[in-house]
C-alpha atoms as a PDB file:
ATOM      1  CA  UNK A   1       0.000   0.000   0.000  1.00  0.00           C
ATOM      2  CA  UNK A   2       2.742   2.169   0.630  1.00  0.00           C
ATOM      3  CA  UNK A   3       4.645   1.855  -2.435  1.00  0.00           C
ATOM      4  CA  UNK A   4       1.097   2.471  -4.144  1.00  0.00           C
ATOM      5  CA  UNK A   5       1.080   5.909  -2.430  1.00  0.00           C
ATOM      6  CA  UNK A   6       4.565   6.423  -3.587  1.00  0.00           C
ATOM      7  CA  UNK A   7       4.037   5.740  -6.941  1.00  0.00           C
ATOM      8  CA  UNK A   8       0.946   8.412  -6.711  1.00  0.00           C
ATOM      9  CA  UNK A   9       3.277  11.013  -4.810  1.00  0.00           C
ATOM     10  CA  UNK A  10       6.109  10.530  -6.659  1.00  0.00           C
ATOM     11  CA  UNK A  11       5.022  12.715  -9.890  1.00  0.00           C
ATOM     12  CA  UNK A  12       3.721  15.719  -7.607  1.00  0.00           C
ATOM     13  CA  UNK A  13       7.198  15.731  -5.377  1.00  0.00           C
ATOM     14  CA  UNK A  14       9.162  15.453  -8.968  1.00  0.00           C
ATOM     15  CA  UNK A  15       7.076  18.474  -9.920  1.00  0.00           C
ATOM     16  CA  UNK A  16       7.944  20.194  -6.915  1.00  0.00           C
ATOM     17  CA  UNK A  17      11.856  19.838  -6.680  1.00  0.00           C
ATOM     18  CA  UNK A  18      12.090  20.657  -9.945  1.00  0.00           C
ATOM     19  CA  UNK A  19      10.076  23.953  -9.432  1.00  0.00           C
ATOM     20  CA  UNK A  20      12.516  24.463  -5.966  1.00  0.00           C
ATOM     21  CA  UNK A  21      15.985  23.445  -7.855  1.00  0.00           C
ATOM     22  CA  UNK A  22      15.015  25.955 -10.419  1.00  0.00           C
ATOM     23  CA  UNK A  23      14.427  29.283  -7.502  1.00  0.00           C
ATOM     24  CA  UNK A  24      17.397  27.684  -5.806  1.00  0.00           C
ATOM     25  CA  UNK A  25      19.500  27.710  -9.055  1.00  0.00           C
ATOM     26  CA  UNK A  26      18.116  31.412  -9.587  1.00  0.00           C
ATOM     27  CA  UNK A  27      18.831  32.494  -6.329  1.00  0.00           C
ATOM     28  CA  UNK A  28      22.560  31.622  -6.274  1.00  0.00           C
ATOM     29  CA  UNK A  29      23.045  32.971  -9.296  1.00  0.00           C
ATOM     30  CA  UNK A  30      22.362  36.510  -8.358  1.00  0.00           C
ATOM     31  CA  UNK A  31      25.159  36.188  -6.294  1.00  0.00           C
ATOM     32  CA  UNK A  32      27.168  36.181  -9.524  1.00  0.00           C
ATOM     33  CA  UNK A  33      25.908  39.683 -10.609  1.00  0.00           C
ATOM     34  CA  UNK A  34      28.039  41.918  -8.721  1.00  0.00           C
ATOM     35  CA  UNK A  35      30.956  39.751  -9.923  1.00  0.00           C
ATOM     36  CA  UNK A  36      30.327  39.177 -13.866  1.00  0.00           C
ATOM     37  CA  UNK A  37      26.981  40.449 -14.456  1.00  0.00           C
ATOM     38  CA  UNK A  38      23.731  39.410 -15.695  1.00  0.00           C
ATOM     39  CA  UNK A  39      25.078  38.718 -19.035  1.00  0.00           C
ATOM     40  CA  UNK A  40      28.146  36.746 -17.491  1.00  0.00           C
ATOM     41  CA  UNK A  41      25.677  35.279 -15.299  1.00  0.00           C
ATOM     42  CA  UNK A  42      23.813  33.986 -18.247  1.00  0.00           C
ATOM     43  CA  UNK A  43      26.886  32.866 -20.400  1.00  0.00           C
ATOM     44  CA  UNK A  44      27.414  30.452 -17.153  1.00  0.00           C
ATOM     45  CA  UNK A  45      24.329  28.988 -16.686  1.00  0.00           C
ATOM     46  CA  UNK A  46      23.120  27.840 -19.716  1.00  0.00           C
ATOM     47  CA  UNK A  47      26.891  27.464 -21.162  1.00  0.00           C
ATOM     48  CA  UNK A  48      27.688  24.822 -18.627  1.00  0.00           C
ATOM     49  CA  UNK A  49      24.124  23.208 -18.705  1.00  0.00           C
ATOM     50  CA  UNK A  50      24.735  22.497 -22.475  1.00  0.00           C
ATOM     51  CA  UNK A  51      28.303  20.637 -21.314  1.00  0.00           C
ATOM     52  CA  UNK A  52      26.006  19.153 -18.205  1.00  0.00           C
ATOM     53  CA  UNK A  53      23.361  17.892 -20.793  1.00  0.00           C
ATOM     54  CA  UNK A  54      25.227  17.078 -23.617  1.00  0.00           C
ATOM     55  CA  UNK A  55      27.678  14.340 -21.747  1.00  0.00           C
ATOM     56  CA  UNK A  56      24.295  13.104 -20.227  1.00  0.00           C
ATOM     57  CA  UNK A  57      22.510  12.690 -23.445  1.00  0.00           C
ATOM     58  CA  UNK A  58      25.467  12.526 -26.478  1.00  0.00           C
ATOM     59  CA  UNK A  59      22.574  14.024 -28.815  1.00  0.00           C
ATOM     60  CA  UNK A  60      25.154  13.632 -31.695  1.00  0.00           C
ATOM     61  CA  UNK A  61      24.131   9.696 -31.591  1.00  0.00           C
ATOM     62  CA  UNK A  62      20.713  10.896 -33.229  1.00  0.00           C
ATOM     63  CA  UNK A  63      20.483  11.962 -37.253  1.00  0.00           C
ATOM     64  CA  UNK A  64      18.641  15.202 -38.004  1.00  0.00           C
ATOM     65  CA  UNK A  65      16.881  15.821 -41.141  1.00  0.00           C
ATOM     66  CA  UNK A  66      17.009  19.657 -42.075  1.00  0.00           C
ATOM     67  CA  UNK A  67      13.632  20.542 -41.047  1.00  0.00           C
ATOM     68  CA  UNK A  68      14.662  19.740 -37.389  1.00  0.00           C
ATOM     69  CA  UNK A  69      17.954  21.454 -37.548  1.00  0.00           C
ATOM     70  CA  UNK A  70      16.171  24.603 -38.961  1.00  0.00           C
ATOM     71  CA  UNK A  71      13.353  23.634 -35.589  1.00  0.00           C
ATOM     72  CA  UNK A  72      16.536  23.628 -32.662  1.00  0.00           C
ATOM     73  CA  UNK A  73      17.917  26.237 -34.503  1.00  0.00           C
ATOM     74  CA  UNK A  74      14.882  28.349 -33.695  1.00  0.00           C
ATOM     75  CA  UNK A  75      14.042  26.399 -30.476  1.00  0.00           C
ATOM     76  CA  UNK A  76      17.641  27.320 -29.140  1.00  0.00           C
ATOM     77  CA  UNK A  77      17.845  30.715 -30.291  1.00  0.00           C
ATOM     78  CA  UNK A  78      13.955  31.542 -27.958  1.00  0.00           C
ATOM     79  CA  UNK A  79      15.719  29.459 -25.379  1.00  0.00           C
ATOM     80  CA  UNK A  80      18.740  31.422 -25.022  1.00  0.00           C
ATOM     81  CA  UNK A  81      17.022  35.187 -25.191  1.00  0.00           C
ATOM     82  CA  UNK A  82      14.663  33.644 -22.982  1.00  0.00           C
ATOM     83  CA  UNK A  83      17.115  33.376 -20.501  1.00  0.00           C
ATOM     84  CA  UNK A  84      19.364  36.522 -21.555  1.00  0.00           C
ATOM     85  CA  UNK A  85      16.486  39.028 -20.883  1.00  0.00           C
ATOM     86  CA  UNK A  86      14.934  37.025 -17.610  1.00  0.00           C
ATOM     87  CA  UNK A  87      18.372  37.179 -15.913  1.00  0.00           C
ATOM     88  CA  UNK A  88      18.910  41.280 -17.154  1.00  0.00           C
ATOM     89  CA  UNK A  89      15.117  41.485 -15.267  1.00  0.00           C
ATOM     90  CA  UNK A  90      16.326  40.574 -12.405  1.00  0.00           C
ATOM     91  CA  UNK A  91      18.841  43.321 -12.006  1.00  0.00           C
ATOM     92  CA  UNK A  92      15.971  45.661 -11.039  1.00  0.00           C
ATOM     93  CA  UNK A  93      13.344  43.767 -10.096  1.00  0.00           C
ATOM     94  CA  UNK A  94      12.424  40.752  -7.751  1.00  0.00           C
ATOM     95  CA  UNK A  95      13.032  37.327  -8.724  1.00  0.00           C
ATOM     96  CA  UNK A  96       8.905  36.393  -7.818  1.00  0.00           C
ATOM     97  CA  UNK A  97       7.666  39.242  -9.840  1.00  0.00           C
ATOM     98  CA  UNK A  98       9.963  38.504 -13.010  1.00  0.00           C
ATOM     99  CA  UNK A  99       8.518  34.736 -12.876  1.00  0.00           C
ATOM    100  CA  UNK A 100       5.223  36.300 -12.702  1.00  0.00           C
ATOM    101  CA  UNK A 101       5.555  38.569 -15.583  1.00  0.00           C
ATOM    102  CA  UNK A 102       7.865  36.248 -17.314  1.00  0.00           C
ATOM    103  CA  UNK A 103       4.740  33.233 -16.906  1.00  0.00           C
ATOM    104  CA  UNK A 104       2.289  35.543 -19.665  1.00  0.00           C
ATOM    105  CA  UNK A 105       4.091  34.323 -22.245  1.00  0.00           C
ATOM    106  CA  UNK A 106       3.189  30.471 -21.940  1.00  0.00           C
ATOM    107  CA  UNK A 107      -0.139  31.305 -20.883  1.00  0.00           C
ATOM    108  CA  UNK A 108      -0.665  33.728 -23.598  1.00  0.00           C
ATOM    109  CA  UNK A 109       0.452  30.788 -25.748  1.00  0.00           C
ATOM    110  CA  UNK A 110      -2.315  28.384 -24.421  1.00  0.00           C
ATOM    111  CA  UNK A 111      -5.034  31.372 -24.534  1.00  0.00           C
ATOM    112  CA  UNK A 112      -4.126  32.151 -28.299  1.00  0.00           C
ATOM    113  CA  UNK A 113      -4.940  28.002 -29.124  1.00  0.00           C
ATOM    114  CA  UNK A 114      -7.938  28.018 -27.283  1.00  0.00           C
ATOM    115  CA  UNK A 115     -11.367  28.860 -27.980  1.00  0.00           C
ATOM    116  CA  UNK A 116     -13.093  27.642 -24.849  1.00  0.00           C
ATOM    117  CA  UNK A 117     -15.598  30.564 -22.982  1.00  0.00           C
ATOM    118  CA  UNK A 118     -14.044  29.742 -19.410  1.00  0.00           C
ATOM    119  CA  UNK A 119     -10.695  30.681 -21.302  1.00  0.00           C
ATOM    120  CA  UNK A 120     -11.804  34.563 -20.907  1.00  0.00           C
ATOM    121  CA  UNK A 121     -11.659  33.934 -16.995  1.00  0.00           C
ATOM    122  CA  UNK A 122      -8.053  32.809 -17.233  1.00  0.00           C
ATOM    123  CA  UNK A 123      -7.664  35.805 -19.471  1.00  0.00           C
ATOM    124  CA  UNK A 124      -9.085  38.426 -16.786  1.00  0.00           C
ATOM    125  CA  UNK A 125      -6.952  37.104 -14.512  1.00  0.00           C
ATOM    126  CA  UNK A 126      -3.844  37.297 -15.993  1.00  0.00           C
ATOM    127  CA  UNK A 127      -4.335  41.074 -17.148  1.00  0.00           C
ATOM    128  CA  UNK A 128      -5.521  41.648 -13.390  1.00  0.00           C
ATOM    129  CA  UNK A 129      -2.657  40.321 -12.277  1.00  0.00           C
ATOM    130  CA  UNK A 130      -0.430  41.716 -14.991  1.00  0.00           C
ATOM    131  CA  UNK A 131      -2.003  45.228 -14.354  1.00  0.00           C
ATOM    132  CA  UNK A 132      -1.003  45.031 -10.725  1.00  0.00           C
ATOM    133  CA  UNK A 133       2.635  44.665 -11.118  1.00  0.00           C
ATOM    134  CA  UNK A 134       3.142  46.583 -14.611  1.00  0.00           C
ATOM    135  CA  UNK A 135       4.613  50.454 -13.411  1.00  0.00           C
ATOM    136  CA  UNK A 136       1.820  52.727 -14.254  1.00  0.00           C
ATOM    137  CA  UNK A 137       1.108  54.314 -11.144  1.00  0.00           C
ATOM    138  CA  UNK A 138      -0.348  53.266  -7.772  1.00  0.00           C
ATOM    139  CA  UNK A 139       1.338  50.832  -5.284  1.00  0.00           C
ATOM    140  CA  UNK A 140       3.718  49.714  -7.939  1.00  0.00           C
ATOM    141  CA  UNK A 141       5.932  52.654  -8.444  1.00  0.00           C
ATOM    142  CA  UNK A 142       9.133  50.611  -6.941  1.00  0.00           C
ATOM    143  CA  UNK A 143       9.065  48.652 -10.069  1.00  0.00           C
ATOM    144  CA  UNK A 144      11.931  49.384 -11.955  1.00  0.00           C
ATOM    145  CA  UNK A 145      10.122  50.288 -16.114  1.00  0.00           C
ATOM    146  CA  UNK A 146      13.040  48.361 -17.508  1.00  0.00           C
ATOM    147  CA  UNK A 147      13.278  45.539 -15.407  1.00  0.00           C
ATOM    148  CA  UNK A 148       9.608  45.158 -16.805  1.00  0.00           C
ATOM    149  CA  UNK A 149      10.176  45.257 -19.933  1.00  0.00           C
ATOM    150  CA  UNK A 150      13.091  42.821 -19.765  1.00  0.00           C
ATOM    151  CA  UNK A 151      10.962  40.471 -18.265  1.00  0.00           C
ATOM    152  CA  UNK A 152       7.605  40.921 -20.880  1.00  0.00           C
ATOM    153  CA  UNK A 153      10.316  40.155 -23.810  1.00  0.00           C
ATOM    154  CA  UNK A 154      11.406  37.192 -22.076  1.00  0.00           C
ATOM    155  CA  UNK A 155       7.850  36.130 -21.484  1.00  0.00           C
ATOM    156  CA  UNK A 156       7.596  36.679 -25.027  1.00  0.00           C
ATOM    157  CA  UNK A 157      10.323  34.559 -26.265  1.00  0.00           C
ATOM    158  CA  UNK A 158       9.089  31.653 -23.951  1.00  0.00           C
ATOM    159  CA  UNK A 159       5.820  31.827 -25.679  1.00  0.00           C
ATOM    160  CA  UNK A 160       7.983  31.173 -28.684  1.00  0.00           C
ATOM    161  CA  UNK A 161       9.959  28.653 -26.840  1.00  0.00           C
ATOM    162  CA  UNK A 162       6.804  26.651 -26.527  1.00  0.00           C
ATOM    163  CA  UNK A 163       5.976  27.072 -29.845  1.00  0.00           C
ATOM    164  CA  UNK A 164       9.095  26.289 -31.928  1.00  0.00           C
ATOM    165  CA  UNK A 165       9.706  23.514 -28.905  1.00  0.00           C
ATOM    166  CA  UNK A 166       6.205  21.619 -30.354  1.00  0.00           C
ATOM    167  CA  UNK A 167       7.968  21.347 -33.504  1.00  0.00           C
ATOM    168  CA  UNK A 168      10.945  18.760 -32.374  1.00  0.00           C
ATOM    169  CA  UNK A 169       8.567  17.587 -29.930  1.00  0.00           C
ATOM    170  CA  UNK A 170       8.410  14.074 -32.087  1.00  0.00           C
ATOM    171  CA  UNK A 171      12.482  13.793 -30.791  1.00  0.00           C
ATOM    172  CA  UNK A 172      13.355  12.348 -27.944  1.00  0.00           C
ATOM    173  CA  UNK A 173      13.402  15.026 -25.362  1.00  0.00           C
ATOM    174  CA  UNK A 174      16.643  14.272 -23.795  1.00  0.00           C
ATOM    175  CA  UNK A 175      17.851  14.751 -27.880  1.00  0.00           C
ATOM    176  CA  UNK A 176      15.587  18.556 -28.463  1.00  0.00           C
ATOM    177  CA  UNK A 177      16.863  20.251 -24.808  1.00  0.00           C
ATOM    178  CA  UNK A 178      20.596  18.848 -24.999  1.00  0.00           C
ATOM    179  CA  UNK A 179      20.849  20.347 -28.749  1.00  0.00           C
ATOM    180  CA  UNK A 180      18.397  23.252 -27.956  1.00  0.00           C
ATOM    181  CA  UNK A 181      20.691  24.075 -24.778  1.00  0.00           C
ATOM    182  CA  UNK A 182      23.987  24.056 -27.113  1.00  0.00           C
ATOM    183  CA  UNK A 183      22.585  26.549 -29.780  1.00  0.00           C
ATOM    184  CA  UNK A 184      21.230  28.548 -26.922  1.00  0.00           C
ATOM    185  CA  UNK A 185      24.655  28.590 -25.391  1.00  0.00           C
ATOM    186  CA  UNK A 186      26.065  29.726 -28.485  1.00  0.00           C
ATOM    187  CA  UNK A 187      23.423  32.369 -28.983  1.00  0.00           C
ATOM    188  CA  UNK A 188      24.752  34.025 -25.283  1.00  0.00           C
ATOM    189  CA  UNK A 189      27.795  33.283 -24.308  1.00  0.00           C
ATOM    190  CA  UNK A 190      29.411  36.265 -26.260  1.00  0.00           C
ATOM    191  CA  UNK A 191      27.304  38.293 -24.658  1.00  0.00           C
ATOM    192  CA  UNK A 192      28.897  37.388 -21.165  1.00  0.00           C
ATOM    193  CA  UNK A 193      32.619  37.336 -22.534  1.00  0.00           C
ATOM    194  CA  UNK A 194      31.668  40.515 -23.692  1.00  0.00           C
ATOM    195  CA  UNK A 195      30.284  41.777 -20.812  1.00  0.00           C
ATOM    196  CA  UNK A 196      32.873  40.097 -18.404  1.00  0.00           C
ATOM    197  CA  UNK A 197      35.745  39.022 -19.907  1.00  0.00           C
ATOM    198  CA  UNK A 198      38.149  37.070 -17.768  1.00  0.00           C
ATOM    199  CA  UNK A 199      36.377  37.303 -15.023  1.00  0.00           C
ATOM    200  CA  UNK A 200      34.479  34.884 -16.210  1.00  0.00           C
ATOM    201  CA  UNK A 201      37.328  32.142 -15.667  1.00  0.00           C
ATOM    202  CA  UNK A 202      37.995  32.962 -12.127  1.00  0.00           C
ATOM    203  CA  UNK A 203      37.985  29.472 -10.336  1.00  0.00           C
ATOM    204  CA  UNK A 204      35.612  30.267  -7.754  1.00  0.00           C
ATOM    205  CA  UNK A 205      33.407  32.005 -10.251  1.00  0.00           C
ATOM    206  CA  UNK A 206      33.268  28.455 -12.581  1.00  0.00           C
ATOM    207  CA  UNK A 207      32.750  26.724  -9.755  1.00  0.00           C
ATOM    208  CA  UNK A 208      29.495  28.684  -8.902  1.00  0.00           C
ATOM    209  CA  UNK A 209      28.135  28.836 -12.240  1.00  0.00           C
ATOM    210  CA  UNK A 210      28.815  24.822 -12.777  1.00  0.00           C
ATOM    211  CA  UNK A 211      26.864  24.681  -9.384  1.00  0.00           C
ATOM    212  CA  UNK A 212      24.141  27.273 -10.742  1.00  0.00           C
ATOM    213  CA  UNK A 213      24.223  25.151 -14.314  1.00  0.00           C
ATOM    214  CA  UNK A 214      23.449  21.768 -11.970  1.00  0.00           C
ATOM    215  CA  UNK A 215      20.526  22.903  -9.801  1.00  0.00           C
ATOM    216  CA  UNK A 216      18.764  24.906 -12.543  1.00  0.00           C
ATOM    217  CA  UNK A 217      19.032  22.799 -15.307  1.00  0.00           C
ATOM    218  CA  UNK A 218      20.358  18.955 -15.076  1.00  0.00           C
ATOM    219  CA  UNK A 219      18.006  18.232 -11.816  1.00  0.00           C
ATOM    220  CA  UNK A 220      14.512  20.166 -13.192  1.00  0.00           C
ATOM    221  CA  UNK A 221      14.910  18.396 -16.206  1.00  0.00           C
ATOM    222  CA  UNK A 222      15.550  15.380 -15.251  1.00  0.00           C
ATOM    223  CA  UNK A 223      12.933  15.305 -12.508  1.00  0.00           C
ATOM    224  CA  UNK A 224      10.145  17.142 -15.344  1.00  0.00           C
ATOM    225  CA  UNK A 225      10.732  13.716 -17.246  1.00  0.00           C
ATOM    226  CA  UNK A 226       9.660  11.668 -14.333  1.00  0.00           C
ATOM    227  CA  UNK A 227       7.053  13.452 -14.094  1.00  0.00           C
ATOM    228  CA  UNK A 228       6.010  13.800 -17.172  1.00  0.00           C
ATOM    229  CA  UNK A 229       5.570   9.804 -17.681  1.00  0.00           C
ATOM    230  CA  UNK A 230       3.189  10.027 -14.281  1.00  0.00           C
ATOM    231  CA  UNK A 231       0.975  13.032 -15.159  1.00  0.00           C
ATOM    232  CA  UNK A 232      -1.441  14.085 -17.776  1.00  0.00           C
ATOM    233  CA  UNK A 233      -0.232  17.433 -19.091  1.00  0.00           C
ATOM    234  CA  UNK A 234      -2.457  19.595 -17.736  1.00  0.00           C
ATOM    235  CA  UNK A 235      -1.990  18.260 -13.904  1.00  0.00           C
ATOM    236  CA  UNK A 236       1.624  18.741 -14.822  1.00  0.00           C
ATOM    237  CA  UNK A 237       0.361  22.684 -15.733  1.00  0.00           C
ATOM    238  CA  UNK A 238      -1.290  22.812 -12.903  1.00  0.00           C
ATOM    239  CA  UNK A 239       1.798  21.680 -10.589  1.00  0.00           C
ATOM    240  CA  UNK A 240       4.212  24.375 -12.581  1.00  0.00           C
ATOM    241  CA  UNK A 241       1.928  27.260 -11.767  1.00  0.00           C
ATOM    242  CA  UNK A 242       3.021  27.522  -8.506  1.00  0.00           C
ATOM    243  CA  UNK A 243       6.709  28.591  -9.836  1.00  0.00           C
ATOM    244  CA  UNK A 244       5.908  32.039  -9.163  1.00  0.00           C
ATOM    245  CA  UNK A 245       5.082  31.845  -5.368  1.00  0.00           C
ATOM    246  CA  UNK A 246       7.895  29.456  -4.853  1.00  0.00           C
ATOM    247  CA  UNK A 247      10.152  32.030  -7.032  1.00  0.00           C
ATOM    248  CA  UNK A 248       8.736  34.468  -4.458  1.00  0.00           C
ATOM    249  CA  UNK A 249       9.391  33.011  -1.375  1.00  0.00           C
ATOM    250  CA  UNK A 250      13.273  31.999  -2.358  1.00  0.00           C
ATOM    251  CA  UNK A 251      13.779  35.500  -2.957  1.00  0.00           C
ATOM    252  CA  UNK A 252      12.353  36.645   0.492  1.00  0.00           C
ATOM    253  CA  UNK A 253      14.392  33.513   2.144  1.00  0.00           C
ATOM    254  CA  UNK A 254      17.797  34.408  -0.042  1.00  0.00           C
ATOM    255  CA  UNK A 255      17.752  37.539  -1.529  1.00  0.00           C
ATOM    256  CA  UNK A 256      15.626  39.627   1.460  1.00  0.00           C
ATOM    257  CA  UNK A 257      13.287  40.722  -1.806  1.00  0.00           C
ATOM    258  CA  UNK A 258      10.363  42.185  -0.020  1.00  0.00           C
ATOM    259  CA  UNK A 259       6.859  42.337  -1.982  1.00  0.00           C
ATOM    260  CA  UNK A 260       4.009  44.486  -1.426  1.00  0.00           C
ATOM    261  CA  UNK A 261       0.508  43.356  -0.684  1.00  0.00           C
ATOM    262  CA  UNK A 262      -0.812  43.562  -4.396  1.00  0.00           C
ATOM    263  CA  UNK A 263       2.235  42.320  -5.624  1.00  0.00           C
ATOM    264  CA  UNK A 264       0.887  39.188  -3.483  1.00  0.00           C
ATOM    265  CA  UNK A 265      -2.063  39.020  -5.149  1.00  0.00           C
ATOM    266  CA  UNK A 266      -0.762  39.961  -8.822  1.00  0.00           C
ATOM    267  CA  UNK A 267       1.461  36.360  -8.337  1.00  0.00           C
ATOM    268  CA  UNK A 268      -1.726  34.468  -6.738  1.00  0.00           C
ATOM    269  CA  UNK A 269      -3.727  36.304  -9.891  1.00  0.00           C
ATOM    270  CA  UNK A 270      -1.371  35.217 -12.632  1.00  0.00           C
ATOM    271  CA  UNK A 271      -1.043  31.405 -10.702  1.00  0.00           C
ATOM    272  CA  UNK A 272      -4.619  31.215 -10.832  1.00  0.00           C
ATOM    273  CA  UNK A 273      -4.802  31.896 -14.499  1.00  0.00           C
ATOM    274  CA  UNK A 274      -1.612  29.578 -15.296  1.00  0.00           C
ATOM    275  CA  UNK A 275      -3.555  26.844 -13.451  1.00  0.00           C
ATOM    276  CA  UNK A 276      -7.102  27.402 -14.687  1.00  0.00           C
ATOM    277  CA  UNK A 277      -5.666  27.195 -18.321  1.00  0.00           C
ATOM    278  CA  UNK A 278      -3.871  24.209 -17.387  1.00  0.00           C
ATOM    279  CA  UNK A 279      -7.427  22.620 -15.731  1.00  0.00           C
ATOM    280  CA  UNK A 280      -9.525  23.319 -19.340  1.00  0.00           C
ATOM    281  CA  UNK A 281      -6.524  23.155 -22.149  1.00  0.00           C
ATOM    282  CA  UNK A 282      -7.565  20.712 -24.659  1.00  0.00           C
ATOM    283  CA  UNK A 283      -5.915  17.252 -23.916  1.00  0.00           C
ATOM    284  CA  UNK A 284      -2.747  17.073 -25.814  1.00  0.00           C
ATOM    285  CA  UNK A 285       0.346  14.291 -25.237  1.00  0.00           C
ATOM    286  CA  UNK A 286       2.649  15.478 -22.482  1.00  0.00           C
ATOM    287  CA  UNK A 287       5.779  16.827 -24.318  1.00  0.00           C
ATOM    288  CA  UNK A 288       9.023  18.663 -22.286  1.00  0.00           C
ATOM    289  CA  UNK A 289       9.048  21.154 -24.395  1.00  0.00           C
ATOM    290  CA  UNK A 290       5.973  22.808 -22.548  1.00  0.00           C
ATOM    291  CA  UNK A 291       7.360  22.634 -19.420  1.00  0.00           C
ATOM    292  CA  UNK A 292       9.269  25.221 -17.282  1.00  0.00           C
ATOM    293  CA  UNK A 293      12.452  26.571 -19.613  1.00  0.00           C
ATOM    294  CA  UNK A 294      15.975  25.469 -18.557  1.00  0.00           C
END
């Protein structure tokens, strides 16, 4: 009976380490700002989590016809701004807000290929919640404008992450992420030499970013897969929309990022719409390429 219960709770604690590895993984790596910058920061992260995943997976065991290549090539390219613009977001405002902001992008995704009337509740949410934390005026006024805006074009190039992910989403997923990964690498890491230089081969600084690389990347992954075998796709939805809260709560534990009372209830707005799109989206095979980025 036990091992019954396991098998049933295994799926929604998968869900949740990977959701906690990934605000872990984004919480150290603000450390790295003051030392190589966002854009070093970046180059780090996903630069090692291509190494990380490509000795786990050896993608280059798999043929490609050109229609893929042309797919990753796209899929990596979202992948890597994705992740450039997020981490420049978080220079100037909190890590629970960005997620927030950052989570329109898949939802405005699953809106867009939905017809359903309950789909204009998820809707209203999400522009409640959006309208909350977007600086116009009122309560929000500590939001920095181009923090923001960072984080809408990184919501935006998620929402193409999902999109251009659906079209590899017949490879095997270990195959798509490990290649995606390497041609988002390659699409940032000249930002961060750019940006900082040698600094970015200071021993202690590798060391962090291989860490960083390991807890936001290699784990979520590989625990999304487990439980992506166990769930149907929209309980898996469902499980993910809680990224934001969690995001919010590392950053109060790690980074002392305080939030405001509507900022509160712009995150619980924009997790209610995440998960009420999840609850009604039309049934469609789990793939990885919906889940939470890397």
């Amino acid at each position: 009976m036990s091992s019954h219960r396991f098998h049933h709770v295994l799926p929604l604690l998968a869900v949740l380490g990977s959701v906690t590895a990934l605000g872990l993984g984004t919480s150290l790596a603000k450390q790295l700002f003051p030392v190589v910058g966002s854009l070093g920061t970046t180059a780090l992260r996903v630069g090692f989590s291509a190494v990380i995943l490509l000795l786990l997976w050896r993608p280059w065991r798999w043929a490609l016809s050109p229609a893929d290549r042309m797919s990753l090539l796209r899929y990596g390219v979202a992948l890597g701004l994705m992740n450039l613009l997020f981490y420049m977001s978080l220079r100037t405002i909190p890590f629970g807000i960005a997620v927030a902001i950052e989570f329109s992008g898949p939802l405005a995704v699953a809106l867009y290929s939905s017809r359903k009337p309950v789909d204009f509740v998820w809707l209203a949410l999400a522009i409640a919640g959006l309208g909350l934390l977007l600086p116009f005026g009122g309560d929000v006024q500590s939001l920095d404008v181009t923090g923001v805006l960072y984080a809408l074009a990184a919501a935006a190039f998620w929402g193409a992450y999902i999109v251009f992910g659906k079209r590899v989403g017949h490879l095997h997923a270990g195959h798509s992420v490990a290649l995606g990964l390497t041609v988002a690498a390659m699409t940032v890491v000249p930002f961060g030499v750019w940006h900082a230089g040698a600094a970015l081969l200071e021993p202690h600084t590798l060391l962090i970013g291989l860490v960083v690389a390991a807890i936001s990347s290699a784990i979520p992954i590989s625990l999304e897969m487990v439980a992506l075998k166990r769930l149907p796709q929209e309980a898996f939805g469902i499980m993910t929309s809680m990224e934001p809260a969690v995001a919010a709560l590392l950053g109060l534990l790690f980074l002392h990022e305080q939030l405001t009372v509507p900022q509160w209830w712009a995150i619980v707005c924009i997790m209610g719409a995440a998960a009420g799109s999840a609850a009604t989206a039309r049934r469609e095979p789990a793939a990885l390429a919906t889940s939470t980025p890397a």
